[in-house]
Structures are given as C-alpha cells and as structure tokens.
PDB file of N, CA and C in Angstrom:
ATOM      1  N   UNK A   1     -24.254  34.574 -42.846  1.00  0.00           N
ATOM      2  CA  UNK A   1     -22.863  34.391 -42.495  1.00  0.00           C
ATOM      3  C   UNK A   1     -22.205  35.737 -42.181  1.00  0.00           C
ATOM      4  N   UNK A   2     -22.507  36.626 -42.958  1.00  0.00           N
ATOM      5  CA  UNK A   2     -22.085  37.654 -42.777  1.00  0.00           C
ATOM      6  C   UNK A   2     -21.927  38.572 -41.693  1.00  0.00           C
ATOM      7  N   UNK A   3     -23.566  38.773 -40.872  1.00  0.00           N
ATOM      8  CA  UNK A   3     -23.974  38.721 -39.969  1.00  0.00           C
ATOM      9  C   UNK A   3     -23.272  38.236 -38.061  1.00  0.00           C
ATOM     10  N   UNK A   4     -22.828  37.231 -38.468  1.00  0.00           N
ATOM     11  CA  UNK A   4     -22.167  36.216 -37.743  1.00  0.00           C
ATOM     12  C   UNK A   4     -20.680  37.187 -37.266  1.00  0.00           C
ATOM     13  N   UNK A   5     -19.850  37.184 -38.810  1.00  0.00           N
ATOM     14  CA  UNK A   5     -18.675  37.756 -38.786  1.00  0.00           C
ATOM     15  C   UNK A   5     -18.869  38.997 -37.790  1.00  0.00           C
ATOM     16  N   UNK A   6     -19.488  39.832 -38.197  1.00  0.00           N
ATOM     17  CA  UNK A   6     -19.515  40.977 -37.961  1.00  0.00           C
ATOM     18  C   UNK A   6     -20.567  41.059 -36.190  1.00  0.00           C
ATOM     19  N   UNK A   7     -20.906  40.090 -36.168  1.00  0.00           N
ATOM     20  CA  UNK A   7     -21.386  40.059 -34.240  1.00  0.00           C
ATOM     21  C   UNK A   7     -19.836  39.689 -33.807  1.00  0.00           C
ATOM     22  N   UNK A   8     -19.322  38.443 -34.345  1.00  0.00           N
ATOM     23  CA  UNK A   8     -17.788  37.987 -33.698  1.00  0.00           C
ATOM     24  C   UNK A   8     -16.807  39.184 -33.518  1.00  0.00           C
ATOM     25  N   UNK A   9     -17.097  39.716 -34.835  1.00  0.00           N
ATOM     26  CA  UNK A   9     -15.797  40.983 -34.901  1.00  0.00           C
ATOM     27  C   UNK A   9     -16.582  42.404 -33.616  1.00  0.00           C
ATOM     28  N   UNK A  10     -17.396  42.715 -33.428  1.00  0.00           N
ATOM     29  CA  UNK A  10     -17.765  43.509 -32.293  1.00  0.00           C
ATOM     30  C   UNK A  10     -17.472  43.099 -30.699  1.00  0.00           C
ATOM     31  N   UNK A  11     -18.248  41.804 -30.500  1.00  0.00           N
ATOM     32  CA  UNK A  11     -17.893  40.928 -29.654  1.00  0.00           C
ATOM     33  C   UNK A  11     -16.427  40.937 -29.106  1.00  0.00           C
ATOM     34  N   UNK A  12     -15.506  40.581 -30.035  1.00  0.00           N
ATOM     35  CA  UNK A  12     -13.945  40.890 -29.761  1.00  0.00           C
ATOM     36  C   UNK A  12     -13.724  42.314 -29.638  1.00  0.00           C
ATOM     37  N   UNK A  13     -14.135  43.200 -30.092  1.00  0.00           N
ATOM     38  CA  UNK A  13     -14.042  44.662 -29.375  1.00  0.00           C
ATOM     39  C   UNK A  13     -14.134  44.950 -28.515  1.00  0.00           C
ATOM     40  N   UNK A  14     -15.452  44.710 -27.631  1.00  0.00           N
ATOM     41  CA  UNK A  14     -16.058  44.504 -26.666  1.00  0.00           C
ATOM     42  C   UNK A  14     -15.015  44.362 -25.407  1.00  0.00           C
ATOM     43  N   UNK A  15     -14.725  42.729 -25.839  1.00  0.00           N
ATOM     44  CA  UNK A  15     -13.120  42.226 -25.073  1.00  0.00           C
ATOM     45  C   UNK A  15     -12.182  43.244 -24.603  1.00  0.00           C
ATOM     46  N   UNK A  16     -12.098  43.151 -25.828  1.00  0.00           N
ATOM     47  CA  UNK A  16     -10.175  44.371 -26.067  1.00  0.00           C
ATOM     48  C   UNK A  16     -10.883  45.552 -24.911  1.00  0.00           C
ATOM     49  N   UNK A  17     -11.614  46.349 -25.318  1.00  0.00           N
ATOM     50  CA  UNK A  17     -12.310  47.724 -24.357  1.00  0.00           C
ATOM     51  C   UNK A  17     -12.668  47.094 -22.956  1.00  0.00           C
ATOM     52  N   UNK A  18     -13.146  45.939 -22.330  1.00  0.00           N
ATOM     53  CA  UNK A  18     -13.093  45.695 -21.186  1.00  0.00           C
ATOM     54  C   UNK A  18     -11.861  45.493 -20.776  1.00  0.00           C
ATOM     55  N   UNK A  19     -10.861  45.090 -21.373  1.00  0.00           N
ATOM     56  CA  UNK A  19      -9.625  44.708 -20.918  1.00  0.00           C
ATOM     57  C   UNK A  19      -8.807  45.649 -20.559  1.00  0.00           C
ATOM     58  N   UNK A  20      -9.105  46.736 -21.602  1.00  0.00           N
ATOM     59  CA  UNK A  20      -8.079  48.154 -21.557  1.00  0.00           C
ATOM     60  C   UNK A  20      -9.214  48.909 -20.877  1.00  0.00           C
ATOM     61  N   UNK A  21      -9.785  49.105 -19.938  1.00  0.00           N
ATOM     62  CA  UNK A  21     -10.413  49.332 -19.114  1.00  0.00           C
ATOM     63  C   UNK A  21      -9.843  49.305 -17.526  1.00  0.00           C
ATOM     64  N   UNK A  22      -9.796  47.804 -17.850  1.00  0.00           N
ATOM     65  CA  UNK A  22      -9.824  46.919 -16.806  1.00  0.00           C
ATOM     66  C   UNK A  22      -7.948  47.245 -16.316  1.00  0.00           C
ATOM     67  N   UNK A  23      -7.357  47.356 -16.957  1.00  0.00           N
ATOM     68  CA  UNK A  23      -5.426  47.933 -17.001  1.00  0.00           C
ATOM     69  C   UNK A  23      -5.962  48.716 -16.404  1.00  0.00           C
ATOM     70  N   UNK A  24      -6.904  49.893 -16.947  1.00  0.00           N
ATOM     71  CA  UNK A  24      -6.607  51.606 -16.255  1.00  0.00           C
ATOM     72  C   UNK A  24      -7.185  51.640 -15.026  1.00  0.00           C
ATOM     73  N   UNK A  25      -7.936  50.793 -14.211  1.00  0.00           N
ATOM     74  CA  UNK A  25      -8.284  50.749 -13.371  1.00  0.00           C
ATOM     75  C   UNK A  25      -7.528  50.198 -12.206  1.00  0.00           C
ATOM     76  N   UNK A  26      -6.594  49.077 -12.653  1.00  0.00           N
ATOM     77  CA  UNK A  26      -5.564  48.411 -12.457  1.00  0.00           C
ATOM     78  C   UNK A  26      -4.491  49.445 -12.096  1.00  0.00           C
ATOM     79  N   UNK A  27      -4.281  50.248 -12.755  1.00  0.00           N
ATOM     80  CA  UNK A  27      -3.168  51.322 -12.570  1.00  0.00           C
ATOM     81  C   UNK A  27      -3.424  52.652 -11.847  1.00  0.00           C
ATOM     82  N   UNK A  28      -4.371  52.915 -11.487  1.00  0.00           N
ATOM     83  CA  UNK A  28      -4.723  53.420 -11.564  1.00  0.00           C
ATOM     84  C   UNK A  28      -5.166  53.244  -9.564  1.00  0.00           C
ATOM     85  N   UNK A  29      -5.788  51.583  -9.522  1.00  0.00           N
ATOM     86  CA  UNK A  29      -5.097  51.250  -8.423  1.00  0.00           C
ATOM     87  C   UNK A  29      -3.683  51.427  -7.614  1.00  0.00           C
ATOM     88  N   UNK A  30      -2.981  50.975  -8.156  1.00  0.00           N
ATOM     89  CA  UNK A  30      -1.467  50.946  -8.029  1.00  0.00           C
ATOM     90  C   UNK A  30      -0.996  52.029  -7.999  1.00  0.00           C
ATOM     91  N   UNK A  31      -1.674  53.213  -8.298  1.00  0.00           N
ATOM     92  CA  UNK A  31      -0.454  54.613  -8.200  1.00  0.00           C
ATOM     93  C   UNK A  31      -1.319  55.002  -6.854  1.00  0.00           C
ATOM     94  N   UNK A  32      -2.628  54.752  -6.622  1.00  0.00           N
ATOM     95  CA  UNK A  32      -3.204  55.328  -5.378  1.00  0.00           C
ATOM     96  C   UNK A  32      -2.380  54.711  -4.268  1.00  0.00           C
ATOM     97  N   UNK A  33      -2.646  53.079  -4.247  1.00  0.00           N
ATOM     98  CA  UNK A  33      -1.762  52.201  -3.100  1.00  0.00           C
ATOM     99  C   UNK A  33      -0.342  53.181  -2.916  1.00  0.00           C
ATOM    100  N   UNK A  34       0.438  53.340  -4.056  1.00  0.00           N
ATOM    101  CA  UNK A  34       1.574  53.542  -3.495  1.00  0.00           C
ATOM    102  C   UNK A  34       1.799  55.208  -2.756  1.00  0.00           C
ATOM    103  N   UNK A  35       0.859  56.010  -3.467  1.00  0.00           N
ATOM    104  CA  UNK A  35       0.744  57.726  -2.760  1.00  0.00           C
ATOM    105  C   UNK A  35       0.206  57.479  -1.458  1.00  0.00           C
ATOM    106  N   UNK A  36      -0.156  56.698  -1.137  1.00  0.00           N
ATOM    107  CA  UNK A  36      -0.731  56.011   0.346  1.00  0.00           C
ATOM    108  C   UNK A  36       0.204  55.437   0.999  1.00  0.00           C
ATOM    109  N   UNK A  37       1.186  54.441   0.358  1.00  0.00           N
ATOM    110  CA  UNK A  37       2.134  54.300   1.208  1.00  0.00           C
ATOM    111  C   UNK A  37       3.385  55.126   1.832  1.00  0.00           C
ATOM    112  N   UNK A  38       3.219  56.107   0.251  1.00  0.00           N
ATOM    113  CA  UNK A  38       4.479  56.939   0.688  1.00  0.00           C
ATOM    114  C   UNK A  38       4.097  58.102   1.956  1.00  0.00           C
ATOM    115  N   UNK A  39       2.756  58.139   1.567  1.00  0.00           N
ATOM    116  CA  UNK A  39       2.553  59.302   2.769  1.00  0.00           C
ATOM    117  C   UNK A  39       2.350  58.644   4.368  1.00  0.00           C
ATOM    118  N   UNK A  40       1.895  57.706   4.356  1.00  0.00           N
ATOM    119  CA  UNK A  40       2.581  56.705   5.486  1.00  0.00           C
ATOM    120  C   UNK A  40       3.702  56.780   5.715  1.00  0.00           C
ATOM    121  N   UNK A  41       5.013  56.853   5.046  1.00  0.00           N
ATOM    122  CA  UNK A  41       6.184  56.771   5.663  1.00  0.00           C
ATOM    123  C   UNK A  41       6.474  58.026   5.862  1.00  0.00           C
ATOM    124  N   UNK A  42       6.053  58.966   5.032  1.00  0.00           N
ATOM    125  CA  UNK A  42       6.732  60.685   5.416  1.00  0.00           C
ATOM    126  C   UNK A  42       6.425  60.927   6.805  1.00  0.00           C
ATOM    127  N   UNK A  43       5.393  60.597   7.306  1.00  0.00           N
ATOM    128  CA  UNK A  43       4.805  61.211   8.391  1.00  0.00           C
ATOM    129  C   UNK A  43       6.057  60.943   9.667  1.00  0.00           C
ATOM    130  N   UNK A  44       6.042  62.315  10.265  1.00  0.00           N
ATOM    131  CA  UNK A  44       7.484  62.116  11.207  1.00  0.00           C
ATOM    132  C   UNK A  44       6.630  62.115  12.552  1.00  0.00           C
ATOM    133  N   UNK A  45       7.040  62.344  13.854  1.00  0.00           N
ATOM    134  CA  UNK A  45       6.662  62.700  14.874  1.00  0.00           C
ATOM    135  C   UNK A  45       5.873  63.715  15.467  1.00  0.00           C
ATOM    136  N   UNK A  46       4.961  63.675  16.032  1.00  0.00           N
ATOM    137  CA  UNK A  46       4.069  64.426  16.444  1.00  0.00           C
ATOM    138  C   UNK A  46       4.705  65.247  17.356  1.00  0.00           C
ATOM    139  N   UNK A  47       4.626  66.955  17.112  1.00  0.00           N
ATOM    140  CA  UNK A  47       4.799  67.526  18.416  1.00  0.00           C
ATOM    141  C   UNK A  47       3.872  67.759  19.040  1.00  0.00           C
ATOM    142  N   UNK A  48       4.326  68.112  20.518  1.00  0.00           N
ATOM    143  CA  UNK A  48       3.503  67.924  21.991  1.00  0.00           C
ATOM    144  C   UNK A  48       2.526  69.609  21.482  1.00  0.00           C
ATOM    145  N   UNK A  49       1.326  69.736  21.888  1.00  0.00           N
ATOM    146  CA  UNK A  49       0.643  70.810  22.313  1.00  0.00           C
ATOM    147  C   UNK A  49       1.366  71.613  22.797  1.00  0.00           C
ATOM    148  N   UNK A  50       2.433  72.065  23.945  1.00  0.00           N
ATOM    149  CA  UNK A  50       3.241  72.707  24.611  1.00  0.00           C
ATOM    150  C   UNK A  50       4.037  73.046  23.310  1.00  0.00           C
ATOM    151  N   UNK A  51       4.669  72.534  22.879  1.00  0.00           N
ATOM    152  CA  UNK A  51       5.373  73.354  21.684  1.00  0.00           C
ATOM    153  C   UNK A  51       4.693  74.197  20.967  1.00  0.00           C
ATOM    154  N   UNK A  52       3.349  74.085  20.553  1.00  0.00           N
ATOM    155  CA  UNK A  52       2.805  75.252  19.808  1.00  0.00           C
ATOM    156  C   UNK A  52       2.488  76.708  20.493  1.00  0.00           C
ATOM    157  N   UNK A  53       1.942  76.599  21.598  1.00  0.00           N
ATOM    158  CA  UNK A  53       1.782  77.618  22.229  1.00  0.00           C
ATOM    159  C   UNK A  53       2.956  78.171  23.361  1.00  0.00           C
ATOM    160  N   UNK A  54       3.006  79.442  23.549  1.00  0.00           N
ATOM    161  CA  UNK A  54       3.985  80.657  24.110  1.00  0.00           C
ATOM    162  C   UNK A  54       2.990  80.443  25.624  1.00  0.00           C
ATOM    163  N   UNK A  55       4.018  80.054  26.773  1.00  0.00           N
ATOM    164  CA  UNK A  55       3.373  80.897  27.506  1.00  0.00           C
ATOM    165  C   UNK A  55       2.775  81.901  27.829  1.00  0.00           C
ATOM    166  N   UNK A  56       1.778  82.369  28.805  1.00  0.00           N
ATOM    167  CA  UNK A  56       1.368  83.520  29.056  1.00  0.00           C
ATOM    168  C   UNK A  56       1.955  84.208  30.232  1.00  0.00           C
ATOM    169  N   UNK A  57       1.934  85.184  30.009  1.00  0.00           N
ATOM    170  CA  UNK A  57       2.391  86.227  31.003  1.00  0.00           C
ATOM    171  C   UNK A  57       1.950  85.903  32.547  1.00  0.00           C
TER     172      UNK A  57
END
C-alpha cells in the first residue's frame, strides 16, 4: 500500500512539473509573438538608394 501512495504522490509531481513547464513555454510564446508584432509595426518607410549616396563630381 505504501508503495502505491508514494508512486501516486510522484506521479502527481510529475503533473504539476509538466504543467509549470508547459505555462513557461506558453509565455514564453506570447512575449516572442508580441516582440514580433511590435517590430512589425515600428518599421517606417524605406528610403530610396538615391538618398544614401552624394553625388559624384
């Protein structure tokens, strides 16, 4: 019996640590998605080639 308890009581550990795992991965998701979206929106307009360079003489 004893035996038993103590597989059940690991077993439920087991759980709990896949679960809180499974959050940080979760979040972990979610902060990437959104640094992805935000840098999607920062992005402004492209300047033309001609703006970077000075004519030449």
């Amino acid at each position: 019996m004893f035996e038993y308890e103590l597989h059940k009581t690991q077993a439920a550990d087991l759980i709990r640590e896949a679960e809180a795992q499974r959050l940080v991965a979760e979040a972990r998701k979610a902060r990437r998605a959104a640094r992805r979206s935000r840098k999607l929106e920062s992005q402004g307009p492209v300047s033309s080639l001609r703006a970077r360079f000075v004519r030449a003489a």
